[in-house]
Protein backbone atom coordinates (compact mmCIF):
# COMPACT_ATOMS: atom_id res chain seq x y z
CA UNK A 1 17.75 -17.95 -6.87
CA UNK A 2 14.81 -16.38 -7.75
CA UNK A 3 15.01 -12.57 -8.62
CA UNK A 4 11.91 -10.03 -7.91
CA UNK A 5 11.79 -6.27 -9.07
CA UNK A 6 9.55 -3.32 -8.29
CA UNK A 7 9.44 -0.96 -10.27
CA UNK A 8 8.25 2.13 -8.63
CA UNK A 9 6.57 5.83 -9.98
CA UNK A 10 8.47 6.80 -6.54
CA UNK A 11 11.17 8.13 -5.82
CA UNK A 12 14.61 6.58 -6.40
CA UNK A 13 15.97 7.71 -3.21
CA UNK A 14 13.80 4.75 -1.72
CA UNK A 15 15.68 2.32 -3.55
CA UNK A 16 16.60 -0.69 -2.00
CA UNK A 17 17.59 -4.85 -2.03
CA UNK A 18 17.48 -7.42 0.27
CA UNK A 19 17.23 -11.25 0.00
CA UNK A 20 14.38 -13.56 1.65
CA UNK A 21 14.03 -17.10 1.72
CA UNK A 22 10.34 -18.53 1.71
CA UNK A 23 8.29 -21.80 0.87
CA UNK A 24 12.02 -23.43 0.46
CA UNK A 25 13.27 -20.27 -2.72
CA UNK A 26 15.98 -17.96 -2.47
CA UNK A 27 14.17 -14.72 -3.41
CA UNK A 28 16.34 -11.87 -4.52
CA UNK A 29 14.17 -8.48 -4.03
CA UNK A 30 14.90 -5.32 -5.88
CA UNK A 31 13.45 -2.05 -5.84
CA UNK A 32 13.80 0.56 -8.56
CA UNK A 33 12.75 4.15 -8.17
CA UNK A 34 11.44 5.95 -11.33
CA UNK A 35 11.06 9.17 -9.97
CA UNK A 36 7.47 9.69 -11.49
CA UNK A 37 8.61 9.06 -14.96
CA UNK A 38 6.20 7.20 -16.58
CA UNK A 39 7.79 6.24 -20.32
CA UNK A 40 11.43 5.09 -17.99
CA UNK A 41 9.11 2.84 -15.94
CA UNK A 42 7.58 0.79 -19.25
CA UNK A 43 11.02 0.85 -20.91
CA UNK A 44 12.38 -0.63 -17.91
CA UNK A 45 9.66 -3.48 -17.51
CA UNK A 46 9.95 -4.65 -20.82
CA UNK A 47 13.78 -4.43 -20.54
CA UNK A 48 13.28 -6.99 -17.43
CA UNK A 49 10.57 -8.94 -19.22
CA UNK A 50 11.34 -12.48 -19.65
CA UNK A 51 14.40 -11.77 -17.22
CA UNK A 52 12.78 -11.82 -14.07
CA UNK A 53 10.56 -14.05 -12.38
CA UNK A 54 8.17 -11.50 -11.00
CA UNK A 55 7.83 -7.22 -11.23
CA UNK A 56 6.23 -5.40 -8.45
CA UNK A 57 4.46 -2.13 -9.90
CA UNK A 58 5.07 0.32 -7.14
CA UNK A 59 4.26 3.81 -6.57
CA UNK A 60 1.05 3.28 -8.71
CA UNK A 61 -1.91 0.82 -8.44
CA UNK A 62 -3.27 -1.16 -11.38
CA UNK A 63 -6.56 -2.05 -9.49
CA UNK A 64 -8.80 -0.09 -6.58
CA UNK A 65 -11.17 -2.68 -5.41
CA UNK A 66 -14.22 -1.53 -3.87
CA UNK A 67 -16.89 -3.87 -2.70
CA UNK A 68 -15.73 -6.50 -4.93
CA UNK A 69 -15.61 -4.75 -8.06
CA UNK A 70 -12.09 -3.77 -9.91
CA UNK A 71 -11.57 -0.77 -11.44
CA UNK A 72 -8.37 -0.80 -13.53
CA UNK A 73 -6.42 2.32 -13.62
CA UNK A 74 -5.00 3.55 -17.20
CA UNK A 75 -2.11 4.44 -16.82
CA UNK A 76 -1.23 1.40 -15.00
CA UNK A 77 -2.46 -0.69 -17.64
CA UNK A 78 -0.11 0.91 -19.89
CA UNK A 79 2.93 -0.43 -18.11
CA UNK A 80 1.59 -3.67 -17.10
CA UNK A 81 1.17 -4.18 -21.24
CA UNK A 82 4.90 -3.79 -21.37
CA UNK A 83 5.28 -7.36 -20.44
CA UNK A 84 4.59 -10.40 -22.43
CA UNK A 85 6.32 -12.92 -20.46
CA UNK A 86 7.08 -12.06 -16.44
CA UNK A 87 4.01 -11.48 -14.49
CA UNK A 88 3.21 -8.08 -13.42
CA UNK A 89 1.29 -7.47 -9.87
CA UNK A 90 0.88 -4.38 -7.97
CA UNK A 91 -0.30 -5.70 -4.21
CA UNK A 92 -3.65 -5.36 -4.85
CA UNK A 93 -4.64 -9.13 -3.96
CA UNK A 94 -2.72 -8.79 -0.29
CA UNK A 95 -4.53 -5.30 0.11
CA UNK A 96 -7.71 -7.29 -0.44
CA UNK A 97 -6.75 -10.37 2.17
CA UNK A 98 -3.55 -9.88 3.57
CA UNK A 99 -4.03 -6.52 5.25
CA UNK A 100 -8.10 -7.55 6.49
CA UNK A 101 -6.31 -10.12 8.65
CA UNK A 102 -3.56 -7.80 10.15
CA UNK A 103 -5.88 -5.55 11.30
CA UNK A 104 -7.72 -8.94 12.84
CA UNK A 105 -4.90 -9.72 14.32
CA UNK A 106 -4.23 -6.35 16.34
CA UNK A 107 -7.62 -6.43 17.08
CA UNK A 108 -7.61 -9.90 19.10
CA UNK A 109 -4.21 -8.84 20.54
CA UNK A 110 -5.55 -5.36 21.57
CA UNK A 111 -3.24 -3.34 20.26
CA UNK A 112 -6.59 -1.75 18.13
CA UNK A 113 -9.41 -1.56 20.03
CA UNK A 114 -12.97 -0.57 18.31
CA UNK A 115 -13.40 2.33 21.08
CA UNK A 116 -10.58 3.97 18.94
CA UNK A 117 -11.51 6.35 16.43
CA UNK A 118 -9.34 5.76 12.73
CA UNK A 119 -8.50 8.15 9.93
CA UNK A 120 -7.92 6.30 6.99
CA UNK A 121 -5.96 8.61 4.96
CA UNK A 122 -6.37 6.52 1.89
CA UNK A 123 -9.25 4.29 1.65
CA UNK A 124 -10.56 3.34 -1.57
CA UNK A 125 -6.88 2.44 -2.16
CA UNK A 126 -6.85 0.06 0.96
CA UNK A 127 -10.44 -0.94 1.07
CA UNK A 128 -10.10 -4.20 2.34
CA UNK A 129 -8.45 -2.45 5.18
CA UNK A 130 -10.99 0.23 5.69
CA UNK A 131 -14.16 -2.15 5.74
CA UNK A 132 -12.49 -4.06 8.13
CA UNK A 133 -12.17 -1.11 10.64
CA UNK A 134 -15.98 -1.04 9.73
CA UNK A 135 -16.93 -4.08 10.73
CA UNK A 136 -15.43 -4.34 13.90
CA UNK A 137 -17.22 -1.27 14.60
CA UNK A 138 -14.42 1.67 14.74
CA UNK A 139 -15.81 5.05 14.22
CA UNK A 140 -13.59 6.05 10.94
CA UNK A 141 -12.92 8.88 8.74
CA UNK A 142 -11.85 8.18 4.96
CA UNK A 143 -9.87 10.91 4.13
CA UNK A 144 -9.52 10.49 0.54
CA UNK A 145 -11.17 13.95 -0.64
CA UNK A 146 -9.39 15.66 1.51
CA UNK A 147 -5.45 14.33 1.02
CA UNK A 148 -5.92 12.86 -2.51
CA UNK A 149 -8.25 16.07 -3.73
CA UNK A 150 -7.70 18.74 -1.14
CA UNK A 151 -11.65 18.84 -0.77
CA UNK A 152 -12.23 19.11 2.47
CA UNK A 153 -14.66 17.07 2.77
CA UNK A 154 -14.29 13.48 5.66
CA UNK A 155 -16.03 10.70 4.82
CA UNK A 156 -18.06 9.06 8.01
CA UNK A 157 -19.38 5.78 6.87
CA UNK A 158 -18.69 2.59 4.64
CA UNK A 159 -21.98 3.43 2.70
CA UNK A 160 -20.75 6.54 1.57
CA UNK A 161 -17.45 5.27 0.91
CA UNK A 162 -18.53 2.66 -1.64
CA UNK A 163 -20.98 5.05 -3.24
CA UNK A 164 -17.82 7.68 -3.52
CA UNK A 165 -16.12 4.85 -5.37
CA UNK A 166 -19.23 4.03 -7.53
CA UNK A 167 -19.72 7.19 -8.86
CA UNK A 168 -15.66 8.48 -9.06
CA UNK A 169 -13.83 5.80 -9.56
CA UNK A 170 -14.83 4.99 -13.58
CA UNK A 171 -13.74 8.56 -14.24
CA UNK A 172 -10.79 9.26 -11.76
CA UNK A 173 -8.80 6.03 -12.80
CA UNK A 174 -8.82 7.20 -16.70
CA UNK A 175 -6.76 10.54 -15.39
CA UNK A 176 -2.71 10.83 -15.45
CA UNK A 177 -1.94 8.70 -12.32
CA UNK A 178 -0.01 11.81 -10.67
CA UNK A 179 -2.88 13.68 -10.52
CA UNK A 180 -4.60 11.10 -8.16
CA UNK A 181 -1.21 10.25 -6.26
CA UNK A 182 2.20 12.01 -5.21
CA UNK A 183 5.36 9.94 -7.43
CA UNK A 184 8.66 11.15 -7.47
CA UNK A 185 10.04 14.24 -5.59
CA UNK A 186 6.58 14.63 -4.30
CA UNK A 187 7.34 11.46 -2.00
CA UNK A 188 9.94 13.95 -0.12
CA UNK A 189 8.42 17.22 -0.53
CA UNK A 190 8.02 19.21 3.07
CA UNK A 191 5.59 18.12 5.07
CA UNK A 192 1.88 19.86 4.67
CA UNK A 193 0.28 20.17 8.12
CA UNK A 194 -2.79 22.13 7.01
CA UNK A 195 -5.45 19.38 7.89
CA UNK A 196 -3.68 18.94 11.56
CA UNK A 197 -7.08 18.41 12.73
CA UNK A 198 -7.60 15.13 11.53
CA UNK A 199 -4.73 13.65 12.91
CA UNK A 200 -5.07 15.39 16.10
CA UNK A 201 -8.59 14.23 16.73
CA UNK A 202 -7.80 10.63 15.98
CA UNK A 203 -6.17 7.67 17.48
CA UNK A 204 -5.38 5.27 15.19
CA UNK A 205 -3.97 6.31 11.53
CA UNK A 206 -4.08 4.12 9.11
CA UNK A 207 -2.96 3.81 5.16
CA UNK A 208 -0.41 5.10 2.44
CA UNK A 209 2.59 5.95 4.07
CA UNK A 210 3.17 8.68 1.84
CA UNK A 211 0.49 11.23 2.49
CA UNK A 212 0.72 10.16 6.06
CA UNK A 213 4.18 11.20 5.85
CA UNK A 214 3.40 14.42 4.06
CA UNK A 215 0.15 15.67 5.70
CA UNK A 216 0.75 14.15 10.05
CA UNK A 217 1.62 17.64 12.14
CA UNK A 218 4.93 17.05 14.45
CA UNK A 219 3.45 15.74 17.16
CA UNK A 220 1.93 12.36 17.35
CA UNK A 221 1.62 11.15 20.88
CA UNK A 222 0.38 8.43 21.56
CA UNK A 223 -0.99 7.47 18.24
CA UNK A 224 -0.86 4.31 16.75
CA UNK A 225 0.02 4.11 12.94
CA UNK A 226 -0.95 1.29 10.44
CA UNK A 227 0.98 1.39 7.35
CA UNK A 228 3.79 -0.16 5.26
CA UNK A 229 6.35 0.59 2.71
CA UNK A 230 8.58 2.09 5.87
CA UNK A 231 12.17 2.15 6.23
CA UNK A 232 14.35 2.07 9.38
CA UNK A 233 14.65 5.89 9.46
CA UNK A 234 10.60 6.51 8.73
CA UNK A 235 9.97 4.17 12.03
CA UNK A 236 12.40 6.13 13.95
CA UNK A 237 11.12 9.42 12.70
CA UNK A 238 7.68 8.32 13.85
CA UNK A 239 8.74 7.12 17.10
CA UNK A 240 10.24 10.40 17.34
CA UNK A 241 7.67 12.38 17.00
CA UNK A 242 5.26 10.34 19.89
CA UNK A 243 3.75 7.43 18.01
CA UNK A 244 3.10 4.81 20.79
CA UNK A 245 3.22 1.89 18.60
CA UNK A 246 3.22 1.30 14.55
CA UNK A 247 2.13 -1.43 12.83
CA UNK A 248 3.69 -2.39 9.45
CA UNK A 249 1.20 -4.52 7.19
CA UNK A 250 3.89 -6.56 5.71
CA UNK A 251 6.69 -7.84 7.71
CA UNK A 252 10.62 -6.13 8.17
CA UNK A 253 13.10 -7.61 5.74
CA UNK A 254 16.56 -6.18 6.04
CA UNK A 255 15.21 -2.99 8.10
CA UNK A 256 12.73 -1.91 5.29
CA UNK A 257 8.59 -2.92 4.91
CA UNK A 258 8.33 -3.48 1.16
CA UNK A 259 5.21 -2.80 -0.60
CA UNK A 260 2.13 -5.35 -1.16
CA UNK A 261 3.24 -5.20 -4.63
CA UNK A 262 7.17 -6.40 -3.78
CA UNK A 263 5.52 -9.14 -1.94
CA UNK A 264 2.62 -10.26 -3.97
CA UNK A 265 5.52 -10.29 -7.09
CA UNK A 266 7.56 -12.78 -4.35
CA UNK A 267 4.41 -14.79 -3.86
CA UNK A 268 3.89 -15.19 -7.50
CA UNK A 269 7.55 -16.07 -8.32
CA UNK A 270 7.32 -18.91 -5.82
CA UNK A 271 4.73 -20.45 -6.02
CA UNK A 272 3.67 -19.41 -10.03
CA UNK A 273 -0.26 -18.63 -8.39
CA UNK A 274 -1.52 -15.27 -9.59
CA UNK A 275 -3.78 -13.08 -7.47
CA UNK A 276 -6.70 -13.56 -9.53
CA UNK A 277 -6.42 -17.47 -9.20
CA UNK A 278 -8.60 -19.62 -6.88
CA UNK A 279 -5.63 -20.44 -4.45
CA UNK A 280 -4.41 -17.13 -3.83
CA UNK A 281 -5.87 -16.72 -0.70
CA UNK A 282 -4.36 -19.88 0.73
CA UNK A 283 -1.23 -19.17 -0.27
CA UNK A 284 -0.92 -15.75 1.43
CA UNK A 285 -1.94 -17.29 4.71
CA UNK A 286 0.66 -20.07 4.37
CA UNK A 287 3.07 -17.14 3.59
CA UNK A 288 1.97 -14.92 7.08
CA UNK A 289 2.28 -18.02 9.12
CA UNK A 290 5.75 -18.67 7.63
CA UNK A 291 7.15 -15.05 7.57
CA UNK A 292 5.33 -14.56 11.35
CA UNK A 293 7.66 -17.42 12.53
């Protein structure tokens, strides 16, 4: 059996397993919560190096791609380098294909219609998601000043988003990752409702389940969310509080949407293609048509 392991900047309260079989393997999936500790999550990865077929970095990207160019965050780097054997992948390639097509795919079954207006609430962290809302010709708002910065500030347009990214992304991804994202307690902290607003005025909202968790007001009727990394309990909260439907951008496995980066490290293991390889993209279709039936 193959064996997979994220290992997250989140919190360990999120931990979970569960077991998968796909392209013919027995995939073993582990998640491990660091709880924001950035020295326990490289001590860990090179204590599973050469052990495991494949590590997920969660709670942390390595890459933001924006308009085709890769910006490598630091501090990622630095635990990525703590493996010389097992690949190390943090989603980014299925942010960059694998969520595009989801949102496709609720758009031909109506479920996302471009009449609806979108807050992103992270977008230069799910880009491939966000342009897509832009070219089917949704009226959205990239709220990345506002929940990553607490600038309150909405961006209106893909033009301005990609310029945003061009001129803060060099600098921002050299800073202490938890300064650009909430790890460890912060992933439970009590909700914020301060920018209510933006949720209120919105109808679909879409990205990071974590600041969508920390920053969505009480109510949410009728709202459709597009997210992932949700477990049994986060659904039911959210149906709870009014959302009329949710849509996970990687699929349930035992009651719990892992990250892109659990699932790009159980691509990998299977099928030994990196993200970065010409084939990628094939393979992640094959994978959505198999984990779809």
């Amino acid at each position: 059996m193959k064996r997979v392991v994220s290992v997250s900047l989140g919190t360990s309260q999120r931990d979970h397993t569960a077991s998968i079989r796909i392209f013919g393997e027995d995939v073993h999936i582990e998640r491990l919560g660091m709880d924001g500790d950035l020295e326990r999550a490289r001590r860990t990865i090179q204590d599973l190096d050469g052990k495991v077929d494949a590590i997920g970095l969660g709670g942390i990207d390595r890459y933001l791609v924006v308009n085709q160019i890769r910006y490598e965050i630091r501090d990622a780097r630095y635990l990525v380098d703590a493996a010389s054997q097992t690949p190390v992948v943090d989603g980014s390639g299925l942010k960059d294909t694998w969520e595009r097509w989801v949102v496709e795919d609720q758009i031909a079954k109506g479920v996302l219609r471009p009449a609806m207006t979108v807050l992103m609430v992270s977008a230069l962290d799910r880009f491939g998601m966000a342009e897509t809302f832009y070219r089917y010709g949704f009226s959205v708002l990239a709220g990345d000043l506002i929940f990553g910065s607490h600038i309150n500030y909405p961006i209106e347009s893909l033009d301005e988003l990609i310029e945003l990214g061009r001129k803060l992304l060099p600098e921002m991804v050299k800073l202490p990752f938890t300064q650009l994202y909430p790890t460890g307690a912060l992933q439970t902290a009590a909700p914020d409702d301060r920018y209510y607003e933006y949720f209120s005025n919105t109808d679909i909202i879409a990205g990071d389940f974590h600041f969508i968790r920390r920053y969505a007001p009480e109510k949410l009727d009728q709202k459709v969310i597009v997210t992932n990394t949700t477990t049994e309990l986060d659904r039911d909260e959210l149906r709870g509080r009014g959302v009329r439907e949710i849509v996970t951008t990687t699929p349930v496995i035992a009651g719990r949407t892992f990250g892109t980066n659990v699932m790009e490290a159980l691509l990998v293991a299977v099928t030994d293609i990196l993200p970065w390889d010409e084939a990628w993209s094939e393979v992640v279709q094959k994978a959505r048509i198999e984990l779809a039936g």
